[in-house]
N, C-alpha and C. Protein backbone atom coordinates (compact mmCIF):
# COMPACT_ATOMS: atom_id res chain seq x y z
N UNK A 1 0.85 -1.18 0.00
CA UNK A 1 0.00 0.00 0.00
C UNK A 1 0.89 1.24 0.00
N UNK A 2 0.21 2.21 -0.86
CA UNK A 2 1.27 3.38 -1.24
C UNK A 2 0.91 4.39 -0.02
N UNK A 3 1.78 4.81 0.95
CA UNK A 3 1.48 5.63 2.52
C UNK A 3 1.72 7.18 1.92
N UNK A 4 2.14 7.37 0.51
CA UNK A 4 2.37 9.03 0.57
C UNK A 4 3.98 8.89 1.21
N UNK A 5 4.27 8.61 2.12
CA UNK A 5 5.62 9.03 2.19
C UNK A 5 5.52 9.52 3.17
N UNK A 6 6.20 10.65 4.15
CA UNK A 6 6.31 10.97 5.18
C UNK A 6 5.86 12.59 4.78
N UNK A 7 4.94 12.79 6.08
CA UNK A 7 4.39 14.22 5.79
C UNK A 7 4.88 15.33 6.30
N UNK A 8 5.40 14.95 7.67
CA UNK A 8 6.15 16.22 8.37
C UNK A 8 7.66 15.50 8.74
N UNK A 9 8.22 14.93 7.67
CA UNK A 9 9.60 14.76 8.09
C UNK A 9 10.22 15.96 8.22
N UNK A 10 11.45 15.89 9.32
CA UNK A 10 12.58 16.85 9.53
C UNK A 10 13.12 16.12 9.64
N UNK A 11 15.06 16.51 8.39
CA UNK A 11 16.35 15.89 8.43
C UNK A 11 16.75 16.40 10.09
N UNK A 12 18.03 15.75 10.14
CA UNK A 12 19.39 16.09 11.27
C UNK A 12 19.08 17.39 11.79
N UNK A 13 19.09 18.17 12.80
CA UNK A 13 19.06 19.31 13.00
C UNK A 13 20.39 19.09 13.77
N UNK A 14 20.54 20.44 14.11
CA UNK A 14 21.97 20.64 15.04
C UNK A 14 21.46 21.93 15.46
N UNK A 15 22.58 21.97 16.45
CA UNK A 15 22.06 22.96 18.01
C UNK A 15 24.09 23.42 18.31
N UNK A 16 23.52 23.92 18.83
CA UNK A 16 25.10 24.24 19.28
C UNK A 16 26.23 23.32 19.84
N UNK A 17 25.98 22.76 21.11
CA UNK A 17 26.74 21.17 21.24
C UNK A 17 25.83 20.56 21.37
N UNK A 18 24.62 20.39 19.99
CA UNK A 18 23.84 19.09 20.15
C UNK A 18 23.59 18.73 18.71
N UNK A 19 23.55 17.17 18.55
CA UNK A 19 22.55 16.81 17.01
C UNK A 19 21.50 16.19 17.64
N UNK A 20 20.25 16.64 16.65
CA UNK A 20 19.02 16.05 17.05
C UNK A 20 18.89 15.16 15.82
N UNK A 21 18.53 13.48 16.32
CA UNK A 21 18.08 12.89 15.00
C UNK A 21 16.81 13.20 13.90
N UNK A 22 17.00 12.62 12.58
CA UNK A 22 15.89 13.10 11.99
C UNK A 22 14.24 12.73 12.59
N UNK A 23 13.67 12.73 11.79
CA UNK A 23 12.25 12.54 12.51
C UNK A 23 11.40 11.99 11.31
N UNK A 24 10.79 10.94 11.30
CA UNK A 24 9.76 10.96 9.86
C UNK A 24 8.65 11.48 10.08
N UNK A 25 8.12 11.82 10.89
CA UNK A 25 6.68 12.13 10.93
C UNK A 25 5.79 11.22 10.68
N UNK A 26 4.23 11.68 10.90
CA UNK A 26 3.35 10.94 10.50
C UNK A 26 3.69 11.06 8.81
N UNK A 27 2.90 10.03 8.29
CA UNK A 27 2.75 9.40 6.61
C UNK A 27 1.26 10.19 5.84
N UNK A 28 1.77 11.10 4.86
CA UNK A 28 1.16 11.30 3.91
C UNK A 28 -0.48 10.74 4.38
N UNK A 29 -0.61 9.29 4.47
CA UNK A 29 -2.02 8.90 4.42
C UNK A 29 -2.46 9.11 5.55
N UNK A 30 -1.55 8.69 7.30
CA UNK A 30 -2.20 9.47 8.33
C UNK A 30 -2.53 10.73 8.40
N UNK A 31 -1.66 11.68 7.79
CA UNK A 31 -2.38 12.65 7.70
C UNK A 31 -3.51 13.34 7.29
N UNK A 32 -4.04 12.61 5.91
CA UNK A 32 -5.13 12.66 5.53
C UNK A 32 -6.04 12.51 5.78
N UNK A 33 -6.07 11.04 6.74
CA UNK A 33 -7.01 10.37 7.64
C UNK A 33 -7.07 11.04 8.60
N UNK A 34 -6.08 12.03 9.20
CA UNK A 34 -6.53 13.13 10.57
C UNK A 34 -7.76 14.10 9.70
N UNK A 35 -7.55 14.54 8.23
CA UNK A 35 -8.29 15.37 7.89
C UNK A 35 -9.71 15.03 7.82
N UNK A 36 -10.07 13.58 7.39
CA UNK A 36 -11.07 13.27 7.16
C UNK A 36 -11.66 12.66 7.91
N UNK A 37 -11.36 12.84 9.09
CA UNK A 37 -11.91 12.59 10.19
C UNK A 37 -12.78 14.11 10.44
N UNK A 38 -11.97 15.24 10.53
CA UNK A 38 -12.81 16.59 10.60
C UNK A 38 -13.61 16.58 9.98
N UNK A 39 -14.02 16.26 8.66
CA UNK A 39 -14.69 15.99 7.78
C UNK A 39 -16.09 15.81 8.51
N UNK A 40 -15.44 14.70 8.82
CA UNK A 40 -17.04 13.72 8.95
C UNK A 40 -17.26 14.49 10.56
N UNK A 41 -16.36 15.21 11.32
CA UNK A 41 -16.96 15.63 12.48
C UNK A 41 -17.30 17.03 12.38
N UNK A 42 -17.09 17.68 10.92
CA UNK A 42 -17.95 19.15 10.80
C UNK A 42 -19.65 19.02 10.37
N UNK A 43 -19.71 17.71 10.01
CA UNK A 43 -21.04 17.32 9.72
C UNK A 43 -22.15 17.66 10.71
N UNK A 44 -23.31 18.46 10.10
CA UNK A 44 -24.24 18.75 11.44
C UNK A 44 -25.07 17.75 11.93
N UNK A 45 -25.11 16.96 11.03
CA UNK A 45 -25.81 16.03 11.31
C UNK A 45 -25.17 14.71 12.45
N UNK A 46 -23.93 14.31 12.99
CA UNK A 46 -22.54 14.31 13.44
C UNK A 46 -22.78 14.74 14.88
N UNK A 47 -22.46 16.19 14.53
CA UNK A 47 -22.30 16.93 15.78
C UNK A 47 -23.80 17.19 16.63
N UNK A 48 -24.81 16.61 15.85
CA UNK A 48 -26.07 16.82 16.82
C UNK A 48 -25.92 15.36 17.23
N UNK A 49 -25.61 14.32 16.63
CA UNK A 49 -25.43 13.20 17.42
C UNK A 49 -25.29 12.94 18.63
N UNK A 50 -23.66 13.98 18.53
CA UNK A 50 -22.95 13.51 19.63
C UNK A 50 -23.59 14.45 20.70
N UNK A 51 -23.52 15.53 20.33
CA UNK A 51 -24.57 15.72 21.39
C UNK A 51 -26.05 15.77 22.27
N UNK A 52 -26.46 14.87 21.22
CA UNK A 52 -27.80 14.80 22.15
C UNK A 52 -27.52 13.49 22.70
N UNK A 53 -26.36 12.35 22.33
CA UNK A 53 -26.40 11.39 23.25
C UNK A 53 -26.66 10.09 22.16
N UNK A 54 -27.46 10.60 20.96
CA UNK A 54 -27.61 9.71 19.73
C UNK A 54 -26.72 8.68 19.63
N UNK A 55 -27.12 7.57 19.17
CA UNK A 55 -25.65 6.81 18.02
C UNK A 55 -25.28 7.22 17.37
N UNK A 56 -24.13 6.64 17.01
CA UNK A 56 -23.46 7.56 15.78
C UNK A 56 -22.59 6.60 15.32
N UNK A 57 -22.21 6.60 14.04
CA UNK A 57 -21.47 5.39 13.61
C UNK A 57 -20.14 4.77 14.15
N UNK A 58 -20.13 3.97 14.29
CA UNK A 58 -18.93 2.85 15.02
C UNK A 58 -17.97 3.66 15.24
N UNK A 59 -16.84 3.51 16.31
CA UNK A 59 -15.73 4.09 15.41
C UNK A 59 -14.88 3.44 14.56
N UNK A 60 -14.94 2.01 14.77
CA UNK A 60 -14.30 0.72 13.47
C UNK A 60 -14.83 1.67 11.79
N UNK A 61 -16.16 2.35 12.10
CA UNK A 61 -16.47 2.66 10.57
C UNK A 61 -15.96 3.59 10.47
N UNK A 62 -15.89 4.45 11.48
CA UNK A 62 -15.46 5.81 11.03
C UNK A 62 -13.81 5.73 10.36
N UNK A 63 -13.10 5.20 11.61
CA UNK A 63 -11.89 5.17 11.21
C UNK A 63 -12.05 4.30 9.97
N UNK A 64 -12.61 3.34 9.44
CA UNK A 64 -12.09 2.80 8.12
C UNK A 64 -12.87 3.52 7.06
N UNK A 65 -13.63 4.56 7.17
CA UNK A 65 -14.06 5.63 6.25
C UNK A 65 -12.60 6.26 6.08
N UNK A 66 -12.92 7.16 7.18
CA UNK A 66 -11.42 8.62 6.94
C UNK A 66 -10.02 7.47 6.43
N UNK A 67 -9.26 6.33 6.71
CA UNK A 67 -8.65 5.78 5.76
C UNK A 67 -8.82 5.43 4.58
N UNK A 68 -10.17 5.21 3.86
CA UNK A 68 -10.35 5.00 2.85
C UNK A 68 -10.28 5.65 1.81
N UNK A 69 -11.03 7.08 2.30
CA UNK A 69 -10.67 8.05 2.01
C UNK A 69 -9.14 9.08 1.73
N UNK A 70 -8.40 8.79 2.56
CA UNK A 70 -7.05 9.35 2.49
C UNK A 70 -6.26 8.36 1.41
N UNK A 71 -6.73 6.89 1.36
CA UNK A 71 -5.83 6.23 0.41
C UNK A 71 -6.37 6.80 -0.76
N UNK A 72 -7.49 7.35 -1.06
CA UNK A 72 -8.33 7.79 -2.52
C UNK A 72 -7.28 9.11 -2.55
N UNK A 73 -7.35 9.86 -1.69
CA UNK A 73 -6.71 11.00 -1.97
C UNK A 73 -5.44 10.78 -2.14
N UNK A 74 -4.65 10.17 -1.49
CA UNK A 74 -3.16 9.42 -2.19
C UNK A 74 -3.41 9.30 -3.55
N UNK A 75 -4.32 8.44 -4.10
CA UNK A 75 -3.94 7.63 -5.54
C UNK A 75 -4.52 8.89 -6.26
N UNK A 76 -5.80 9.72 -6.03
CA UNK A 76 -5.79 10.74 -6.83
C UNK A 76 -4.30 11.54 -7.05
N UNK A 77 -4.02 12.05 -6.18
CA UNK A 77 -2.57 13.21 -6.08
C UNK A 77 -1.33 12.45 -6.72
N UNK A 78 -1.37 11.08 -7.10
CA UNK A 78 -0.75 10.77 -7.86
C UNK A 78 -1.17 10.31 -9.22
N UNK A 79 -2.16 10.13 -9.46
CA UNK A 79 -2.36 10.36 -10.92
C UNK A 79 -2.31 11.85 -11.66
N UNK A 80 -2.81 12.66 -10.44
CA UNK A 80 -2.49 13.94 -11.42
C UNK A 80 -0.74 14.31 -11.52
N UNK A 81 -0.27 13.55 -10.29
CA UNK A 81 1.60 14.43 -10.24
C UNK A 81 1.79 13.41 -12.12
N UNK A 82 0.97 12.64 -12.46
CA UNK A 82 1.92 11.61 -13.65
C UNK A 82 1.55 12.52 -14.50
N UNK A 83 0.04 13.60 -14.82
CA UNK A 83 -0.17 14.18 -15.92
C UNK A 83 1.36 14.85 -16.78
């Protein structure tokens, strides 16, 4: 599965008498999946859920929505980088 790559990597830093190692960050697709999670929680329909106490969908669904979603947005953003 294609992850996007790393989204907030930082190389080596250095400090005065210090090196800090690099860092990968979260991956391209977690990040997406943080987005589309907002998504589905700007929904009004969502947010009256949760607050009146309602059900509201799983979170097994939710989370495998907002991933499903972020892998779509991966494979889109790379078919257009091939145009």
């Amino acid at each position: 599965m294609n992850d996007g790559g790393p989204a907030f990597s930082r190389p080596y830093s250095y400090d005065i008498d210090k090196v800090y190692p690099a860092q990968a960050g979260m991956t391209l697709l977690e990040y997406y999946a943080g987005e589309a999670l907002k998504l589905f929680l700007l929904s009004k329909e969502n947010v009256e859920a949760l607050l009146s106490g309602a059900p509201i969908p799983r979170h097994d669904i939710v989370a495998s929505f907002c991933f499903d979603l972020a892998e779509e947005m991966i494979a889109e953003r790379n078919r257009r980088m091939k145009k």
